[in-house]
Protein backbone atom coordinates (compact mmCIF):
# COMPACT_ATOMS: atom_id res chain seq x y z
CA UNK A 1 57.18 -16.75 -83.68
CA UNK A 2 56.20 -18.97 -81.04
CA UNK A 3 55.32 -15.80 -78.59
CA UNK A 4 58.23 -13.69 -78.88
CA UNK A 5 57.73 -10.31 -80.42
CA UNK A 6 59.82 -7.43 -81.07
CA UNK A 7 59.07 -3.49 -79.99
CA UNK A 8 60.74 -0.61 -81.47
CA UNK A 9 59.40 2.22 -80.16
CA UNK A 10 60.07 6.26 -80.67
CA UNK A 11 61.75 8.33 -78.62
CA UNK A 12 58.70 9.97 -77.86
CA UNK A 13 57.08 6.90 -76.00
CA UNK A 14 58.57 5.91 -72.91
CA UNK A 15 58.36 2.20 -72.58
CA UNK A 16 57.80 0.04 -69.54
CA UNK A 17 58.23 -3.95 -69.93
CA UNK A 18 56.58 -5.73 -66.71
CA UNK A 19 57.22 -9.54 -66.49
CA UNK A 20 55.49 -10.82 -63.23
CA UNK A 21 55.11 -7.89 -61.62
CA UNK A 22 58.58 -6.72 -62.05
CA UNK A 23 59.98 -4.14 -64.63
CA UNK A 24 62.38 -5.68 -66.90
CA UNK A 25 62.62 -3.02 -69.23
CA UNK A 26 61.79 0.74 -69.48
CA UNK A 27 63.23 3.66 -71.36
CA UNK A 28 62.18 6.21 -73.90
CA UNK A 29 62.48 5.02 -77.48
CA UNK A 30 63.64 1.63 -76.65
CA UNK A 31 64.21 -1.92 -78.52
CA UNK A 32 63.64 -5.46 -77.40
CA UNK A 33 62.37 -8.60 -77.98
CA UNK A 34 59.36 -9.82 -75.55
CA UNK A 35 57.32 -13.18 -75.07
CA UNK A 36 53.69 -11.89 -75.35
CA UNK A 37 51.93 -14.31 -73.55
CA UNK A 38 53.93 -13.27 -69.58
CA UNK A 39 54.88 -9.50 -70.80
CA UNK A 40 52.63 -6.42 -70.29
CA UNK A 41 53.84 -3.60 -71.81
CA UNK A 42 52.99 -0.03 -71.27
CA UNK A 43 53.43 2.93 -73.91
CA UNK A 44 53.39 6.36 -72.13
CA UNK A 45 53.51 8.98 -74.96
CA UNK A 46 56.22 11.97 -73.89
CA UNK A 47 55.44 14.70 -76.39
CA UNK A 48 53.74 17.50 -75.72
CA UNK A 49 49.37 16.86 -76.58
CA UNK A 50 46.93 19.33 -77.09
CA UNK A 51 43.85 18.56 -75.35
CA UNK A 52 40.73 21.12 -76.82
CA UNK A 53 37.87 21.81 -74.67
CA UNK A 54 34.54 23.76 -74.12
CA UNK A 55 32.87 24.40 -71.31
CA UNK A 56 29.88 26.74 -70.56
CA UNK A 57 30.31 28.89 -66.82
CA UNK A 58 28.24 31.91 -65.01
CA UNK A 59 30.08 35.21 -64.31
CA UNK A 60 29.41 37.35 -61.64
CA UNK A 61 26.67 38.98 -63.31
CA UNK A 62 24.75 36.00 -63.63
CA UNK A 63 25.03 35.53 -67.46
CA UNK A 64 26.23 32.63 -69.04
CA UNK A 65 29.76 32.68 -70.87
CA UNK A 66 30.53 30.14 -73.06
CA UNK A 67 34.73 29.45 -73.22
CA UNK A 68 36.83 27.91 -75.90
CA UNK A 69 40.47 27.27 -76.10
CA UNK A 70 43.15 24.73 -75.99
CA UNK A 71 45.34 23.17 -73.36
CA UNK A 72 49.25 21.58 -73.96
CA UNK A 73 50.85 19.61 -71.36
CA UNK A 74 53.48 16.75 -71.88
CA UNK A 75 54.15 13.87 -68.94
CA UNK A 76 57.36 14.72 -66.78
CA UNK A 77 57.02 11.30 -64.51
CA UNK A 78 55.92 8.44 -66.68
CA UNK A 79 55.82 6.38 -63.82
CA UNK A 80 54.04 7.54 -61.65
CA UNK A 81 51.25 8.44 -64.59
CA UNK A 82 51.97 4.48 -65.10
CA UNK A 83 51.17 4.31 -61.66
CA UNK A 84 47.95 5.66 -61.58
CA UNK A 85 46.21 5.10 -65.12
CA UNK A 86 46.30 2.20 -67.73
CA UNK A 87 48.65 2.71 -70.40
CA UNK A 88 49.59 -0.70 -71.49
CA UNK A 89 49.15 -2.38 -74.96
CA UNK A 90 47.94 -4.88 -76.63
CA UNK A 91 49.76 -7.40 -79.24
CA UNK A 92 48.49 -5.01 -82.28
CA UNK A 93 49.90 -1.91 -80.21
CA UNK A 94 46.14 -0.46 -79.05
CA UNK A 95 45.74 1.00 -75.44
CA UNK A 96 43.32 -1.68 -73.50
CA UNK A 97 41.81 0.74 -71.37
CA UNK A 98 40.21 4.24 -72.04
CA UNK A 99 42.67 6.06 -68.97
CA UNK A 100 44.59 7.93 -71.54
CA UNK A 101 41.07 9.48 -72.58
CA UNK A 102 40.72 9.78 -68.92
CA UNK A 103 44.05 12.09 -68.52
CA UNK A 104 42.96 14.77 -71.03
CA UNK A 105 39.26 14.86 -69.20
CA UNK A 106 41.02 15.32 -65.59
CA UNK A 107 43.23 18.32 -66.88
CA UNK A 108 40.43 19.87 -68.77
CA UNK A 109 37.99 19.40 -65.75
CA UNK A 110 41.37 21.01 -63.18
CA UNK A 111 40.92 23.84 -66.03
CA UNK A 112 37.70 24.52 -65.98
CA UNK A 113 37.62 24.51 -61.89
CA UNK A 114 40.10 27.30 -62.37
CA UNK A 115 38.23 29.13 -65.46
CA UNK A 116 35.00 29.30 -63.27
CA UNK A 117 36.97 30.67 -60.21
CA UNK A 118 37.97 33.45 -62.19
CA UNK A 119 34.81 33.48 -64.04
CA UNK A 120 32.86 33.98 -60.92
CA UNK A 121 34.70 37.05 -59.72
CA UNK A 122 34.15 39.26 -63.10
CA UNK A 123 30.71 40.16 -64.82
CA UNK A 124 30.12 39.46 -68.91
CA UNK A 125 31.79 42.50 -70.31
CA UNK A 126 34.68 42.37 -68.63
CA UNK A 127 35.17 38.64 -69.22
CA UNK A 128 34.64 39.24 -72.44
CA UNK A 129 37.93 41.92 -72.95
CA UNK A 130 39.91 40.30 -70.59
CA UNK A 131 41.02 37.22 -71.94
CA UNK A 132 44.79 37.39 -71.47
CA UNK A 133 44.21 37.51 -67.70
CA UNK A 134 42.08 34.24 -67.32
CA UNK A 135 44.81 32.42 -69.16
CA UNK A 136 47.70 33.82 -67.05
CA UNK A 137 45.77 33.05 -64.08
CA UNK A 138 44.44 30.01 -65.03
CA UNK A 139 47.77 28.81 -66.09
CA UNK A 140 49.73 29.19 -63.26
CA UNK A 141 47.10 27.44 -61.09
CA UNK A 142 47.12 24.64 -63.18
CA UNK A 143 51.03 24.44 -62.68
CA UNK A 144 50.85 24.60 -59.35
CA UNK A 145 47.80 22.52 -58.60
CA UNK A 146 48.07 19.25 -56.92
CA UNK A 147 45.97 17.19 -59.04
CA UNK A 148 48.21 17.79 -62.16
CA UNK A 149 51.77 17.43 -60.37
CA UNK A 150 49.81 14.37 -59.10
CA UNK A 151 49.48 12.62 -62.63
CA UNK A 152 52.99 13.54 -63.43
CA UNK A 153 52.50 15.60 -66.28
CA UNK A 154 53.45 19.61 -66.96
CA UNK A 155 50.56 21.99 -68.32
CA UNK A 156 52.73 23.72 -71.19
CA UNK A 157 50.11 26.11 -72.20
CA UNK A 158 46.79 27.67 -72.15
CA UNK A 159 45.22 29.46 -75.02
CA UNK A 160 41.48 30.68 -75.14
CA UNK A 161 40.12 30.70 -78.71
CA UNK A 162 36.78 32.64 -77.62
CA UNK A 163 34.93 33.72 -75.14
CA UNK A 164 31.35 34.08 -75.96
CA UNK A 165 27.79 35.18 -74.08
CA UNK A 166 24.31 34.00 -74.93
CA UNK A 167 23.26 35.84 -78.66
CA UNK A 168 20.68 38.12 -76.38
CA UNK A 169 23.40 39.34 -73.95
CA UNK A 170 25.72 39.62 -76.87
CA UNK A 171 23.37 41.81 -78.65
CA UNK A 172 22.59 43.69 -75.75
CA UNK A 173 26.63 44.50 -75.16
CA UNK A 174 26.92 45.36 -78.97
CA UNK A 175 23.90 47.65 -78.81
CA UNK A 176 25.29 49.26 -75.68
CA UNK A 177 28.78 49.41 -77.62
CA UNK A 178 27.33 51.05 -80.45
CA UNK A 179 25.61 53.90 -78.45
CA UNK A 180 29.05 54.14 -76.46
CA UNK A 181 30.39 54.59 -80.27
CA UNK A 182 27.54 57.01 -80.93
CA UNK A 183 27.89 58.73 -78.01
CA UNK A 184 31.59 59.52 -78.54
CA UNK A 185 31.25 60.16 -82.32
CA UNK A 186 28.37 62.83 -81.31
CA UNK A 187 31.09 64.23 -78.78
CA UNK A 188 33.90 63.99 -81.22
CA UNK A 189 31.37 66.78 -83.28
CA UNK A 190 30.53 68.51 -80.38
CA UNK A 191 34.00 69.07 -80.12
CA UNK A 192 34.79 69.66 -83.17
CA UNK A 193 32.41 72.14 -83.24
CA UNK A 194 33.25 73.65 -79.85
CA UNK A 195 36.26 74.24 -81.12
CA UNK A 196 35.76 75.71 -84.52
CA UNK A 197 33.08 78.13 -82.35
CA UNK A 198 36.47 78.71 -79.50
CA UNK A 199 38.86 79.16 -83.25
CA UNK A 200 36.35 81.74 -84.22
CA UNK A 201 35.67 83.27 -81.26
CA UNK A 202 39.38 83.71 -81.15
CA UNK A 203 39.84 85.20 -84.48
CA UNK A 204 37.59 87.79 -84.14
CA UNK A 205 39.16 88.84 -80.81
CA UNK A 206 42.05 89.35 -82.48
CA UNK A 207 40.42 91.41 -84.89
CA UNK A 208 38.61 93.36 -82.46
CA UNK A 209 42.26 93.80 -80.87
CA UNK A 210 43.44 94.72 -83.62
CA UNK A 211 41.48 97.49 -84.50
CA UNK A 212 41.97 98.37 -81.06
CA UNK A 213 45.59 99.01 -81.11
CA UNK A 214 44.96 100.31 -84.90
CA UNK A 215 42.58 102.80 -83.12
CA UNK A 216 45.03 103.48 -80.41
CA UNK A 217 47.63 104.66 -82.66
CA UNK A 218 45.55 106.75 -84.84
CA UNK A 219 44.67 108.61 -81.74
CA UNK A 220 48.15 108.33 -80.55
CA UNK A 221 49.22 110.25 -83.94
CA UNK A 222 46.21 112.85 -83.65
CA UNK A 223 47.80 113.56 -79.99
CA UNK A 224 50.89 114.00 -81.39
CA UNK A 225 49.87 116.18 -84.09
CA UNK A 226 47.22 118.15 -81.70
CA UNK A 227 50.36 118.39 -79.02
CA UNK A 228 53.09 119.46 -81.73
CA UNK A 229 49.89 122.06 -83.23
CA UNK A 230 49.96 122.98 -79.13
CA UNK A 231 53.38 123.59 -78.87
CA UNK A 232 53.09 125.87 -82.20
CA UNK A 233 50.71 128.21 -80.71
CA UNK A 234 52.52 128.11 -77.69
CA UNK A 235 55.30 129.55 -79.24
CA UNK A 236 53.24 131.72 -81.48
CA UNK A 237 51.50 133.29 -78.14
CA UNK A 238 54.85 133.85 -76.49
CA UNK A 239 55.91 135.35 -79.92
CA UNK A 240 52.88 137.85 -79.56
CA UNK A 241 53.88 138.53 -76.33
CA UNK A 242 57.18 139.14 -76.86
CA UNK A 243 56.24 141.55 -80.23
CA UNK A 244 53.42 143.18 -77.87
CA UNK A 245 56.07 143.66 -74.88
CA UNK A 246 59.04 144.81 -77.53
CA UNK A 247 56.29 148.16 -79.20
CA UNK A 248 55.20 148.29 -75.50
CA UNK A 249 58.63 148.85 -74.39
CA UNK A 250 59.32 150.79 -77.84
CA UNK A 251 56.15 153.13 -76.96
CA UNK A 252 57.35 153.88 -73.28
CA UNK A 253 60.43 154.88 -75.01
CA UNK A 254 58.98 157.31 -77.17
CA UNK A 255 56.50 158.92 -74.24
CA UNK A 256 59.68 158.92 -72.09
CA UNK A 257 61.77 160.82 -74.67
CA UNK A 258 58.52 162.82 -75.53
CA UNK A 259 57.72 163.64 -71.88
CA UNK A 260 61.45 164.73 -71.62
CA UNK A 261 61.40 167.22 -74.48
CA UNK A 262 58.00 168.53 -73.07
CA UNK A 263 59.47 169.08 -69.53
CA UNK A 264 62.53 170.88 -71.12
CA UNK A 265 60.68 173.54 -72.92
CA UNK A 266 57.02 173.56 -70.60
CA UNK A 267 58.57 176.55 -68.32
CA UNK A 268 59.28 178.26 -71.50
CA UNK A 269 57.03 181.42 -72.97
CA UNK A 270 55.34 180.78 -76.11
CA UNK A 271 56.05 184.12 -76.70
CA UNK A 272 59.39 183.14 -77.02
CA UNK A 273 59.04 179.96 -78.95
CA UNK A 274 57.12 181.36 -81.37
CA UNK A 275 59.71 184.41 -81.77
CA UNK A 276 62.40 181.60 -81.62
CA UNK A 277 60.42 179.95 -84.36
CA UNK A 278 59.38 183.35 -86.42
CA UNK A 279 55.89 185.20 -86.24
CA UNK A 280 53.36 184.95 -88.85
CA UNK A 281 51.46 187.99 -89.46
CA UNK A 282 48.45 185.65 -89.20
CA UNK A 283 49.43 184.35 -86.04
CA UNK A 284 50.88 187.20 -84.25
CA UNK A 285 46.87 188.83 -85.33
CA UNK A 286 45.64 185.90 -83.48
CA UNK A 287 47.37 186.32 -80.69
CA UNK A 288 46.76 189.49 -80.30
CA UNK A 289 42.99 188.66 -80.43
CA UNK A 290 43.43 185.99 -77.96
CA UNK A 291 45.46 188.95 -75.54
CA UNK A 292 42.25 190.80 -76.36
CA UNK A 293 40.27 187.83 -75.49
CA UNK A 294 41.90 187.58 -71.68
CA UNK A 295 41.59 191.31 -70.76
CA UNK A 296 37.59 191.63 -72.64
CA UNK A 297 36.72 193.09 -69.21
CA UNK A 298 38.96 195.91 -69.54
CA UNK A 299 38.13 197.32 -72.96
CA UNK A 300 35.47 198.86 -73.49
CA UNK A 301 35.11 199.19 -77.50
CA UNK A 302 36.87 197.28 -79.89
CA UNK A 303 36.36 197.92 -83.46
CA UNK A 304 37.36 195.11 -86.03
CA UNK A 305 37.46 196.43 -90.52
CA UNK A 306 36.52 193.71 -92.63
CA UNK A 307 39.68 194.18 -94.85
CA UNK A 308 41.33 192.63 -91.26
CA UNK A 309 39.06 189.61 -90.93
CA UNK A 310 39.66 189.17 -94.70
CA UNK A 311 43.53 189.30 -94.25
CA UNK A 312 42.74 187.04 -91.58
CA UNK A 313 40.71 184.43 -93.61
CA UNK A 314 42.82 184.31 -96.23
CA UNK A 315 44.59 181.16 -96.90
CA UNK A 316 48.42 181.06 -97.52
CA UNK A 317 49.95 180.85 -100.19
C-alpha cells in the first residue's frame, strides 16, 4: 500500500536493502518493511548450488575427450559477490539481470581451464581410468584459484560423471582391451597347461624315484643275502680247512707212531720175528728157497719132488 512492501526472506538468502546508495539493511533470512519506489534490494542465495557442465578437451595424445560432471560451491562473502555481479530484485522477487547465470558460467569456465591443464598432460587411456585424480587436482586448484576467492564463493565439490572419447577411439581402446583380455586368457591356459605338463612331469619323477629307491633296496637285500651266503662259505671253507688240517694232523700222527714202531724193530732179524711169531712149514719152505735163491751160485744141483711143490701149493686149511 502506497509503496511500502514487506520482505521475509529465508535464512538461506542473505539480504541487502540499499536506499540511496547506502545499506540500510542486510542479513541472512531477514524481515522488513521497504518503500519500493527508493529501495533496491539484493537477494544473494547462501546454500550450497550445483552447477552441471560439459565440455569437450584434447589430451596429450591428440584425441578428443569429452568430460561430464558436476560442480557445488556456496557464496562465503555475499558482499563482495554483491559487489561485483547483479543480484538485486524486482517488486515480484525476479533477478533483473542475468549475473547469477553469469556466476555458474565463470566457475565452470575456472573448471574447465583446470580440466584441460590436466587433460593436456595425459593421453586417452589413461584419462579415461584416472578419473579420481582430475577431480582431486582439479579441485584443489579451483580452491585456491584467484578468480573464485575473487567472487566470494567456496567450490564445495567436484564430481565427474564420465569421461568419454570419440565412438572410433573408444572402439579402438575396447578392441585393444579385448585382445589385452585375450591375450591374458590365452596365457591364463598356457599356464594352466604349463603347469599341469610341470604337475606331471613331477609325478612321474617321483615314480621314476621311486622305483629307484624300490630298486635300490631290492639290490640292497640281494647284497645282503649274497654277503650273509659269503660269509656261509666262508665259514664252510675254514670248516674244510680245519677238518682237512685235523686228518692231516691225525695222519702225521699215525706215520709218526708207525715210523716209530718200524724204527724199533728194523735192526731186528726176520729170522727172529718170524720165530718170535711161530714158523709155518709153508713159510719156513719158502725161506729156505729164498736162502737157496741168494747162494744159486754156489750149488750146483738142486733137485725139487713134486709131492714138495704140491705141499707147497696147497692152500691152508
Amino acid at each position: 500500500m502506497f509503496g511500502f512492501k514487506y520482505l521475509k526472506a529465508p535464512p538461506t538468502t542473505y539480504v541487502l536493502d540499499f536506499r540511496n546508495g547506502q545499506v540500510a539493511h542486510e542479513g541472512a533470512g531477514l524481515s522488513f518493511f521497504y518503500f519500493a519506489p527508493t529501495a533496491v534490494i539484493v537477494n544473494i542465495p547462501l546454500a550450497s548450488m550445483d552447477v552441471p557442465f560439459l565440455f569437450n578437451e584434447v589430451t596429450a595424445d591428440f584425441q578428443d575427450a569429452t568430460i561430464q560432471g558436476e560442480l557445488t560451491y556456496r557464496v562465503t562473502d555475499p558482499k563482495r559477490l554483491a559487489a561485483l555481479l547483479d543480484y538485486s530484485v524486482n517488486a515480484a522477487g525476479r533477478f533483473r539481470s542475468d549475473d547469477p547465470q553469469k556466476l555458474n558460467d565463470r566457475l565452470i569456465h575456472a573448471a574447465q581451464i583446470h580440466a584441460r591443464d590436466f587433460t593436456q598432460r595425459v593421453p586417452l587411456k589413461e584419462l579415461l581410468v584416472n578419473s579420481g585424480r582430475l577431480v582431486t587436482e582439479v579441485l584443489a586448484q579451483l580452491k585456491t584459484d584467484d578468480t573464485v576467492t575473487m567472487l566470494g564463493v567456496e567450490v564445495l565439490s567436484l564430481s565427474i560423471i564420465s569421461i568419454k572419447g570419440t565412438p572410433e577411439m573408444s572402439k579402438a581402446l575396447q578392441a585393444a582391451a579385448r585382445e589385452e583380455l585375450l591375450r591374458r586368457a590365452d596365457e591364463a591356459i598356457y599356464a594352466r597347461r604349463n603347469a599341469a605338463v610341470e604337475l606331471e612331469r613331477t609325478i612321474k619323477e617321483n615314480e621314476f624315484h621311486t622305483e629307484v629307491m624300490v630298486e635300490q633296496k631290492k639290490r640292497q637285500v640281494r647284497e645282503t643275502k649274497m654277503s650273509a651266503e659269503i660269509a656261509v662259505e666262508q665259514q664252510r671253507a675254514q670248516l674244510v680247512d680245519q677238518q682237512v688240517d685235523n686228518e692231516r694232523k691225525e695222519a702225521d700222527g699215525r706215520v709218526y707212531a708207525l715210523r716209530a714202531a718200524l724204527d724199533s724193530i728194523k735192526e731186528i732179524d726176520w729170522r727172529t720175528l718170524m720165530a718170535a711169531k711161530g714158523f709155518d712149514p709153508q713159510q719156513l719152505i719158502a725161506l729156505a728157497f729164498r736162502d737157496l735163491a741168494e747162494g744159486s751160485e754156489k750149488i750146483g744141483q738142486l733137485n725139487i719132488t713134486p709131492d714138495l711143490l704140491q705141499a707147497l701149493l696147497r692152500p691152508k686149511e
